[in-house]
N, C-alpha and C. Protein backbone atom coordinates (compact mmCIF):
# COMPACT_ATOMS: atom_id res chain seq x y z
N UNK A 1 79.48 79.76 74.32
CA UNK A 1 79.45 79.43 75.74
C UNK A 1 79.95 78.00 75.89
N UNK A 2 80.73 78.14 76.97
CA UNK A 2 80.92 76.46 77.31
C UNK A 2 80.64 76.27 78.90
N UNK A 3 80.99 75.04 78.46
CA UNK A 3 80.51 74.06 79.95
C UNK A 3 81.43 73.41 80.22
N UNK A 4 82.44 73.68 81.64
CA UNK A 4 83.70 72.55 81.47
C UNK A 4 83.09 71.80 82.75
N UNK A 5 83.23 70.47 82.46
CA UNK A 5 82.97 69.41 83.77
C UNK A 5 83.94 69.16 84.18
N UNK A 6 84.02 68.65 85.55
CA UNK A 6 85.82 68.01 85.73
C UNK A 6 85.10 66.84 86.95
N UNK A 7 85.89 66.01 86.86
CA UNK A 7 85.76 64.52 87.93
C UNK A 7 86.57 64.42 88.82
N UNK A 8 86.40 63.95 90.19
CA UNK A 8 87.67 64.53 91.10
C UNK A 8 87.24 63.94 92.02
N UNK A 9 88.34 62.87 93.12
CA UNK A 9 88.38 62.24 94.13
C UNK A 9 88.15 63.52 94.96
N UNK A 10 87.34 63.22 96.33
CA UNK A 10 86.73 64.04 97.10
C UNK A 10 88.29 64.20 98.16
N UNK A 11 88.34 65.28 98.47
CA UNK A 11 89.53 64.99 99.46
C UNK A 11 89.55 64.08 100.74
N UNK A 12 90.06 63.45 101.35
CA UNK A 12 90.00 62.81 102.64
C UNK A 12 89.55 63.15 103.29
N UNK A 13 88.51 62.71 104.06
CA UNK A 13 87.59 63.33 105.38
C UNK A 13 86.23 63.49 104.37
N UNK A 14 86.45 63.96 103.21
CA UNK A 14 85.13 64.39 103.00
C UNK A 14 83.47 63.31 103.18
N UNK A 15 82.63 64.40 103.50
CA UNK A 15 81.29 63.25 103.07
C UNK A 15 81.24 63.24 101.55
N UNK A 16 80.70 62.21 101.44
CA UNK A 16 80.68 62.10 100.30
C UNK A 16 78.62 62.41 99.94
N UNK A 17 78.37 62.71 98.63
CA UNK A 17 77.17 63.35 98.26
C UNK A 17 76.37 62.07 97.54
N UNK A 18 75.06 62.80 97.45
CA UNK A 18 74.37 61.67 96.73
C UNK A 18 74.98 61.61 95.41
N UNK A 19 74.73 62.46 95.06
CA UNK A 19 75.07 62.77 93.37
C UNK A 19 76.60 62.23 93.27
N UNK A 20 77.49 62.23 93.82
CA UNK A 20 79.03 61.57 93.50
C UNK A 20 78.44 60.52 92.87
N UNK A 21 79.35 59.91 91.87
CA UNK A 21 79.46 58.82 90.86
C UNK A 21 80.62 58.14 91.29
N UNK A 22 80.29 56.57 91.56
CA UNK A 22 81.45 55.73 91.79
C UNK A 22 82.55 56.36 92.41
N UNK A 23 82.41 56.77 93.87
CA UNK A 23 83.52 57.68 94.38
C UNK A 23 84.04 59.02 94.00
N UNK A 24 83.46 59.54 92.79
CA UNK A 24 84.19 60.38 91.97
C UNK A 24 83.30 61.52 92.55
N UNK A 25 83.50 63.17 92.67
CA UNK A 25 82.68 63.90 92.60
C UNK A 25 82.82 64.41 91.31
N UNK A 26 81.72 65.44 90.84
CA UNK A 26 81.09 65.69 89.41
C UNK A 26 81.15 67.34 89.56
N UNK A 27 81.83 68.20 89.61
CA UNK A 27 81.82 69.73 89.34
C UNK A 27 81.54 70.02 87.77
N UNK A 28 80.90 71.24 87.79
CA UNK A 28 80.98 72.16 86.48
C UNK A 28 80.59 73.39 86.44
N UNK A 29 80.88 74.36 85.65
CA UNK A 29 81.06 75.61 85.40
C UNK A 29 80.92 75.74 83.93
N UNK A 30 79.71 77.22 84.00
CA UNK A 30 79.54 77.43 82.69
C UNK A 30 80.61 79.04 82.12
N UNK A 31 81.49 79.31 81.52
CA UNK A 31 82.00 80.36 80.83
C UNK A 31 81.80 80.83 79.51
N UNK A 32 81.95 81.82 79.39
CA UNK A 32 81.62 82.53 77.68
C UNK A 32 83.15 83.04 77.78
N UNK A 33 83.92 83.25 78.37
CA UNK A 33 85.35 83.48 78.11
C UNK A 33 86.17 82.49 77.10
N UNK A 34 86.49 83.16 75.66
CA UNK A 34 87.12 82.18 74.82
C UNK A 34 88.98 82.12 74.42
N UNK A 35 89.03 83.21 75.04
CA UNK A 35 90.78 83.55 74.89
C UNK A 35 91.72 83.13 76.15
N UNK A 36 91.25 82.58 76.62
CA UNK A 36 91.99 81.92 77.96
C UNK A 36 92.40 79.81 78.03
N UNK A 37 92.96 79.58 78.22
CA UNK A 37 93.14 78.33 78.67
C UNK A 37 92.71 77.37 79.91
N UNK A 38 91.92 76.85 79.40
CA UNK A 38 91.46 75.84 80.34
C UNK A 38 91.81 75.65 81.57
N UNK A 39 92.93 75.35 81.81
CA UNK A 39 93.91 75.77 83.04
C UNK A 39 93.61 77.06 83.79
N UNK A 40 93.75 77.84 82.94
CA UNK A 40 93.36 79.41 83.65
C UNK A 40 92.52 80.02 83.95
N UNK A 41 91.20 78.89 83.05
CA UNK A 41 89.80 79.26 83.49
C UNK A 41 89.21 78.31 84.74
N UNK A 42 90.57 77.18 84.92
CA UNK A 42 89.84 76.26 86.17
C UNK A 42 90.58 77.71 87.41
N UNK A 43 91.58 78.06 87.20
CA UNK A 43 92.21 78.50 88.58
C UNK A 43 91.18 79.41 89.40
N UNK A 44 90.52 80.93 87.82
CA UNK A 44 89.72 81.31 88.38
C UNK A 44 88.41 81.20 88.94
N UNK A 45 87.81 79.92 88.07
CA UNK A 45 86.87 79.38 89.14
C UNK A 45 87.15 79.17 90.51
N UNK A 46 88.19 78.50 90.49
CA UNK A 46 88.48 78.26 92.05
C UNK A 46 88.71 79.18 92.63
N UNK A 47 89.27 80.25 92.52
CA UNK A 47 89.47 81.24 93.04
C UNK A 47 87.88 82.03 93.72
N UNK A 48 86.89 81.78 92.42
CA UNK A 48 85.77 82.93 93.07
C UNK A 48 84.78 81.88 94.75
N UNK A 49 85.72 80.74 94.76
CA UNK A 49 84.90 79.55 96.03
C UNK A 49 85.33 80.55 97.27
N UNK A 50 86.59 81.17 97.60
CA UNK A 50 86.34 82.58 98.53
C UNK A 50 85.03 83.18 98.68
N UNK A 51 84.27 83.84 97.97
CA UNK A 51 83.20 84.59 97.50
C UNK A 51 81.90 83.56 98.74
N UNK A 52 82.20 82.18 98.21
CA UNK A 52 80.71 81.64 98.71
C UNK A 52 81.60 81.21 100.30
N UNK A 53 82.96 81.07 100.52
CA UNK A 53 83.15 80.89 101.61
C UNK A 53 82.82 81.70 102.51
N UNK A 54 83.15 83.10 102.42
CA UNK A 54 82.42 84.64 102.94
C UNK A 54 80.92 84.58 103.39
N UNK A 55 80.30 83.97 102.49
CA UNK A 55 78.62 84.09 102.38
C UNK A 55 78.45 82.53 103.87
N UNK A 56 78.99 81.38 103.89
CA UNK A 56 79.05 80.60 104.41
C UNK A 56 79.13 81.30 106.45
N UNK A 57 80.43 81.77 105.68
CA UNK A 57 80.65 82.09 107.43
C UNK A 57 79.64 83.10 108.11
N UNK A 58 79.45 83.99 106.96
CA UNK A 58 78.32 85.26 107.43
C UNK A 58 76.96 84.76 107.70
N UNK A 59 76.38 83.30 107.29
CA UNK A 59 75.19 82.49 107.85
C UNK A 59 75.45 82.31 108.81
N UNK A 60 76.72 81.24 109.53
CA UNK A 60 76.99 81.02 110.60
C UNK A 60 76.92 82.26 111.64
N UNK A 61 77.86 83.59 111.76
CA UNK A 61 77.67 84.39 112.46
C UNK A 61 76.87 84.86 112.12
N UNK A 62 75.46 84.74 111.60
CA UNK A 62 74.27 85.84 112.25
C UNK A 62 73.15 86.08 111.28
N UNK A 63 73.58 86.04 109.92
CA UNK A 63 72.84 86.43 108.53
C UNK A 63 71.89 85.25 108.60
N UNK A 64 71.85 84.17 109.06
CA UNK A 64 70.76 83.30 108.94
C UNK A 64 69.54 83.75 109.65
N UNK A 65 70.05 84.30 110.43
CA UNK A 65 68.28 84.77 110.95
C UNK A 65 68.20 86.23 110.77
N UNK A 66 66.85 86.62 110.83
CA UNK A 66 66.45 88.13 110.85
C UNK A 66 65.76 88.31 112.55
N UNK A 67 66.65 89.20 113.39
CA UNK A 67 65.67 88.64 114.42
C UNK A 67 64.60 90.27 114.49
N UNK A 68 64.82 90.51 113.81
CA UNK A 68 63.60 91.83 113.78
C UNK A 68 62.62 91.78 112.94
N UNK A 69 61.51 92.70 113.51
CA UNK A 69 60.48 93.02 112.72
C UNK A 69 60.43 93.25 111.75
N UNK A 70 60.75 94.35 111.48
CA UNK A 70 60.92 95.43 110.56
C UNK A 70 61.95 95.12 109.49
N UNK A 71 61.59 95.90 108.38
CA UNK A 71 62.75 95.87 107.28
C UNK A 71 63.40 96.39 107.16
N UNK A 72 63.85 97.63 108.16
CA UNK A 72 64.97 98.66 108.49
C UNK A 72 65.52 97.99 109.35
N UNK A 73 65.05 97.71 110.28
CA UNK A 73 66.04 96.72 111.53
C UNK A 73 66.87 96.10 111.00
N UNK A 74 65.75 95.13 110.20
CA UNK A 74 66.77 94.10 109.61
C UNK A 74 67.36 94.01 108.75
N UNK A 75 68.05 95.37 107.96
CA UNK A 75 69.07 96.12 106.89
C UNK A 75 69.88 96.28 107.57
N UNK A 76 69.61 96.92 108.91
CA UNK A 76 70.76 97.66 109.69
C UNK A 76 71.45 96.21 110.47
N UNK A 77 70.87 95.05 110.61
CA UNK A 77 71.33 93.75 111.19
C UNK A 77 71.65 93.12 110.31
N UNK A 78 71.78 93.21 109.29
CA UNK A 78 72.37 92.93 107.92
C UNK A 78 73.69 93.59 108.02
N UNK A 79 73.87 94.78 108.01
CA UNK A 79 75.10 95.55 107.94
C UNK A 79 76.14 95.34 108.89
N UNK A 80 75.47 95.13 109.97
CA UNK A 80 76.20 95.04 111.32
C UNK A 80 77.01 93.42 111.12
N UNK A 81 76.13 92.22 110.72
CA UNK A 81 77.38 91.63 110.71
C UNK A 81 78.07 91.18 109.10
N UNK A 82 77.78 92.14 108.15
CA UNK A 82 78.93 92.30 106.96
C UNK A 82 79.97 93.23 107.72
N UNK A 83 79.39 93.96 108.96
CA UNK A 83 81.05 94.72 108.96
C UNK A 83 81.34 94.00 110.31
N UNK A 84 80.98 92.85 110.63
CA UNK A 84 81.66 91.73 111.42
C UNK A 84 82.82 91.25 111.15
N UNK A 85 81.97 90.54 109.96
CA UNK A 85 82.61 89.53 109.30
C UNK A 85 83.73 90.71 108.36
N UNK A 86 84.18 91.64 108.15
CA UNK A 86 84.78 92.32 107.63
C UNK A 86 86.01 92.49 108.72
N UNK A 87 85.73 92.77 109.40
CA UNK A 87 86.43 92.99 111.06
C UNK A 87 87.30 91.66 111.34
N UNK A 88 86.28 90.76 111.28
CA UNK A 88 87.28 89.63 111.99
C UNK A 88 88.19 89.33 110.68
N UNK A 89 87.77 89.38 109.07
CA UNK A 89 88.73 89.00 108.41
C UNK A 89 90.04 89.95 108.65
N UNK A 90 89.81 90.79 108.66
CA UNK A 90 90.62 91.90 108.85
C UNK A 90 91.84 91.71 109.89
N UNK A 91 91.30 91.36 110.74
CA UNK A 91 91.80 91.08 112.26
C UNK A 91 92.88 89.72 111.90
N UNK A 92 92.42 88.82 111.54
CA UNK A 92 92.92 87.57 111.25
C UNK A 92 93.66 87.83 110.13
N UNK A 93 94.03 88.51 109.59
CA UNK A 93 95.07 88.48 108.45
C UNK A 93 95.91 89.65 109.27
N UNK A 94 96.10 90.54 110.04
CA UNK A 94 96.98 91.32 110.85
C UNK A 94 97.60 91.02 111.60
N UNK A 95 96.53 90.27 112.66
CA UNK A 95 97.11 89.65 113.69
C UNK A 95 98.16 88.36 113.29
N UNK A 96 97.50 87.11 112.46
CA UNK A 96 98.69 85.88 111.99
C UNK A 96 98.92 86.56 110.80
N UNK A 97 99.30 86.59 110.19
CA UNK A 97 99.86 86.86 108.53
C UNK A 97 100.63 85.96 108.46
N UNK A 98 101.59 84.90 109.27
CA UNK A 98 102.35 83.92 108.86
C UNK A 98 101.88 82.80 109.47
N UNK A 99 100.57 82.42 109.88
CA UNK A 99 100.25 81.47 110.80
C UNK A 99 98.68 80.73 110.37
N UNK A 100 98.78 79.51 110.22
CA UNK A 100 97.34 78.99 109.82
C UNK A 100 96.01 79.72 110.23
N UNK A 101 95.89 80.22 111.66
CA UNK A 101 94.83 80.82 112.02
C UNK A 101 94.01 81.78 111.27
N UNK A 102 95.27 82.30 110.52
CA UNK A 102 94.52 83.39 109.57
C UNK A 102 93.43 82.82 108.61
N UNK A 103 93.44 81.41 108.49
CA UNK A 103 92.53 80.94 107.45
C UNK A 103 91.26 80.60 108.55
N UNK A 104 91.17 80.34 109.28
CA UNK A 104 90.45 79.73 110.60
C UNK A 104 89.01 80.66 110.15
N UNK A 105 88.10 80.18 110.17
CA UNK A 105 86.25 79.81 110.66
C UNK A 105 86.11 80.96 112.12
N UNK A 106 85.44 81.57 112.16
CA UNK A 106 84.90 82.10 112.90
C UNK A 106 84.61 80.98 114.62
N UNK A 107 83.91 80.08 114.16
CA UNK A 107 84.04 78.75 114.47
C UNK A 107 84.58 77.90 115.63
N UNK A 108 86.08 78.04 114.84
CA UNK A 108 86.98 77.59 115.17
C UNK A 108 87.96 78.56 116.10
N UNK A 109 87.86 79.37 115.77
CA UNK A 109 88.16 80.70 116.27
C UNK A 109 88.04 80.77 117.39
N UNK A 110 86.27 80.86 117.90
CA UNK A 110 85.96 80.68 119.25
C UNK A 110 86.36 79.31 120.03
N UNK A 111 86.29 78.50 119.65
CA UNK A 111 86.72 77.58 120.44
C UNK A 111 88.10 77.46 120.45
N UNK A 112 89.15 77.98 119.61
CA UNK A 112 90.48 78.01 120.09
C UNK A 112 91.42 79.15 120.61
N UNK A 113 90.52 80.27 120.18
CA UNK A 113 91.54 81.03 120.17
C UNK A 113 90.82 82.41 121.44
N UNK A 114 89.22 82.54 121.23
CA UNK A 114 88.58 83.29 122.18
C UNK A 114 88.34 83.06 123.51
N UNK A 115 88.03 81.25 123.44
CA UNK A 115 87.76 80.49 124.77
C UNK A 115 89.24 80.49 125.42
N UNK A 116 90.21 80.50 125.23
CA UNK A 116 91.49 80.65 126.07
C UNK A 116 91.10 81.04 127.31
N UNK A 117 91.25 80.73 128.35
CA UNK A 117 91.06 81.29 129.91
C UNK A 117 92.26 82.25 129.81
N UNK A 118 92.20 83.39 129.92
CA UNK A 118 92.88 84.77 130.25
C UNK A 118 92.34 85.64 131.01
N UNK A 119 92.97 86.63 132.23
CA UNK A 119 92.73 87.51 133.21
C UNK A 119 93.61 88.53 132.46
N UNK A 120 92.32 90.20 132.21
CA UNK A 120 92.94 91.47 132.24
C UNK A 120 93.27 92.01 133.20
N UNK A 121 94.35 92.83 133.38
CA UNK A 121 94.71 93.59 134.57
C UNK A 121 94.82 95.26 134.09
N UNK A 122 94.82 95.67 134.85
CA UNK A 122 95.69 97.57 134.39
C UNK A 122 96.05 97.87 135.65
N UNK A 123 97.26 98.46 135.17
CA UNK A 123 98.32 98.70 136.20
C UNK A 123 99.05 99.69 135.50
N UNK A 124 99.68 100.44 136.36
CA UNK A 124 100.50 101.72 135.62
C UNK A 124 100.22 102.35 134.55
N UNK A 125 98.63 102.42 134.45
CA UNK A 125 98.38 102.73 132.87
C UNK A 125 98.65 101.65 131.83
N UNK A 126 98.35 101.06 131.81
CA UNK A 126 98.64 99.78 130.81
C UNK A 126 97.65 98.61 131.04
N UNK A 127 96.97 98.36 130.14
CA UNK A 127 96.57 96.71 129.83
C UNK A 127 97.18 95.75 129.43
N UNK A 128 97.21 94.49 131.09
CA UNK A 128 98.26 93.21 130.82
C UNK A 128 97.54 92.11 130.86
N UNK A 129 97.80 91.49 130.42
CA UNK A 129 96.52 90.37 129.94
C UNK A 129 97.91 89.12 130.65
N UNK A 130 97.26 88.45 131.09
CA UNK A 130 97.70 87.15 132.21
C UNK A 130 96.72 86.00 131.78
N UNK A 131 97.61 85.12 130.79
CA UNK A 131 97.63 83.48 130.03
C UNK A 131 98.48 82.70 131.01
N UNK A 132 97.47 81.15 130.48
CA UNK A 132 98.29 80.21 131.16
C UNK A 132 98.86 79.72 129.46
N UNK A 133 100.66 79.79 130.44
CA UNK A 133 101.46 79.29 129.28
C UNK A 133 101.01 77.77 128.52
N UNK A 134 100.52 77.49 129.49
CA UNK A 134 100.12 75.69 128.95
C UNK A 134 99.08 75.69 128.06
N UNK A 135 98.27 76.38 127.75
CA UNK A 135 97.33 76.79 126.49
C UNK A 135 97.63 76.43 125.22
N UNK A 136 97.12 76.02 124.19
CA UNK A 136 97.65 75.09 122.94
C UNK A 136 98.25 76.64 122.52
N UNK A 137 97.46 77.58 122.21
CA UNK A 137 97.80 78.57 121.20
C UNK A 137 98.58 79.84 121.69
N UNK A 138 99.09 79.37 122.86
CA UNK A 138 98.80 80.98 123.76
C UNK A 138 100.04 81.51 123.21
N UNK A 139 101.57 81.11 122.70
CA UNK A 139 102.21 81.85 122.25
C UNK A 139 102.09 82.97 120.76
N UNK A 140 101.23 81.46 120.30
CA UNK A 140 100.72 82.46 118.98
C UNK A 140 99.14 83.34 118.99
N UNK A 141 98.60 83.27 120.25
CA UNK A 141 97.98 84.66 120.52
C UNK A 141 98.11 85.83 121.28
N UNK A 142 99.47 85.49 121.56
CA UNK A 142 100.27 86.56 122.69
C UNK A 142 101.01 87.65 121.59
N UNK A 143 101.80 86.48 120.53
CA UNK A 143 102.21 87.33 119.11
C UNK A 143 101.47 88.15 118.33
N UNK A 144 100.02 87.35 118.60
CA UNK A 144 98.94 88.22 117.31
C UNK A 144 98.61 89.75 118.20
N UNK A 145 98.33 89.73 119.73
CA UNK A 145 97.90 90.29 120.13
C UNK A 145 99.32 91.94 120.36
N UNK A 146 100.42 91.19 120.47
CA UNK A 146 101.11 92.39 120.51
C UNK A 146 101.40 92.95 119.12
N UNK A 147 101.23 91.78 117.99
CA UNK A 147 101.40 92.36 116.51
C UNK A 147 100.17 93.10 116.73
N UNK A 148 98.75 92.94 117.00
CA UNK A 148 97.92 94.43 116.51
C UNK A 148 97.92 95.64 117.55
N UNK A 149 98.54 95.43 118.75
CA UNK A 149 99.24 97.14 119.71
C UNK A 149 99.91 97.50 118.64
N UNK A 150 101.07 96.69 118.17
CA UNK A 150 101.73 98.06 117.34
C UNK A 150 101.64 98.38 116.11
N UNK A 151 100.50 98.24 115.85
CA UNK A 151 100.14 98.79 114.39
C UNK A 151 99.65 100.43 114.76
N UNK A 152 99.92 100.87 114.06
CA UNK A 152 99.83 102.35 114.26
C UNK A 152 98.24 102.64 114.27
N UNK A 153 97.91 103.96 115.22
CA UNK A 153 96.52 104.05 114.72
C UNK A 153 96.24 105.15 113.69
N UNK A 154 94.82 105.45 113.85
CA UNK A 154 94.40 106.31 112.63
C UNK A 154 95.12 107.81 112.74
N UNK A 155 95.38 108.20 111.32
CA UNK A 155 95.80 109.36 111.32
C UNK A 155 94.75 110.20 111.75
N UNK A 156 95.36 111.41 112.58
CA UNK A 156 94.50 112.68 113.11
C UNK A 156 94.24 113.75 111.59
N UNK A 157 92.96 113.54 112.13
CA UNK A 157 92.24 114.79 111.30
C UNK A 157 91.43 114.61 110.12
C-alpha cells in the first residue's frame, strides 16, 4: 500500500484552510495499485473528485434534509432528488454540450439561467416562449432550448 502526498498552491480565489502549510495546501491518497505510474494514479484520483462533486450538489438541492417522518418517505425523498440531480445533469450536457453552462451548479443555474424573465405563449398549436434579447444568456438559452425540441422522443412501444 502506498500513500502519495502532493503540495500545491491553492488556486486563486481560493480560501485558504487551517491545515494549509505556509501557503501550500497538503492533499493525499492512499492506493494498493502497483503497476501504474504515479502520473496515472494522480489523474485517476482526480478524476473520482466528480463522484464527491455529485454528492455536494445533491446536499445543496435537497439531500440535506429529511423532511419526513418516516423511513419510507424519506427513501422515496431520497430517490426523488438522485433522479433530480440525474435530470438536470442530463439536461445540461444536451442542452450546452459546447458551452460552459454544462459544467454550472445547480446554483448557479438558477440564478442565471432559470431566473431569466421569460413569457410562454401557445398559439397555433405551438409553445413560444418570448425573452428579452438584452438578457446575459438568452441567446445561449434560446440554443439549449431549441437543441432539446429536437431531440427525438422515446421510441413507441
Amino acid at each position: 500500500m502506498r500513500v502519495i502526498v502532493r503540495r500545491e498552491r491553492p488556486h486563486p480565489g481560493a480560501q485558504l484552510r487551517f491545515d494549509d502549510v505556509d501557503g501550500y495546501r497538503v492533499t493525499a491518497f492512499v492506493t494498493n495499485t502497483r503497476a501504474r505510474q504515479l502520473a496515472d494514479l494522480e489523474v485517476r484520483h482526480q478524476s473520482r473528485a466528480r463522484c464527491e462533486d455529485r454528492i455536494r450538489i445533491a446536499k445543496d438541492s435537497g439531500l440535506r434534509n429529511f423532511p419526513m417522518k418516516g423511513f419510507d418517505q424519506n427513501r422515496i425523498w431520497l430517490a426523488v432528488v438522485a433522479l433530480a440531480g440525474e435530470i438536470e445533469a442530463r439536461k445540461s450536457l444536451l442542452a450546452f454540450p459546447d458551452h460552459e453552462i454544462r459544467r454550472w451548479e445547480p446554483k448557479k443555474l438558477r440564478m442565471h439561467v432559470y431566473a431569466v424573465p421569460a413569457t410562454i405563449a401557445r398559439t397555433g398549436r405551438r409553445v413560444v416562449m418570448h425573452m428579452k434579447i438584452t438578457a446575459r444568456w438568452a441567446g445561449v438559452i434560446v440554443a439549449g432550448l431549441n437543441r432539446l425540441r429536437s431531440l427525438p422522443g422515446p421510441a413507441p412501444g
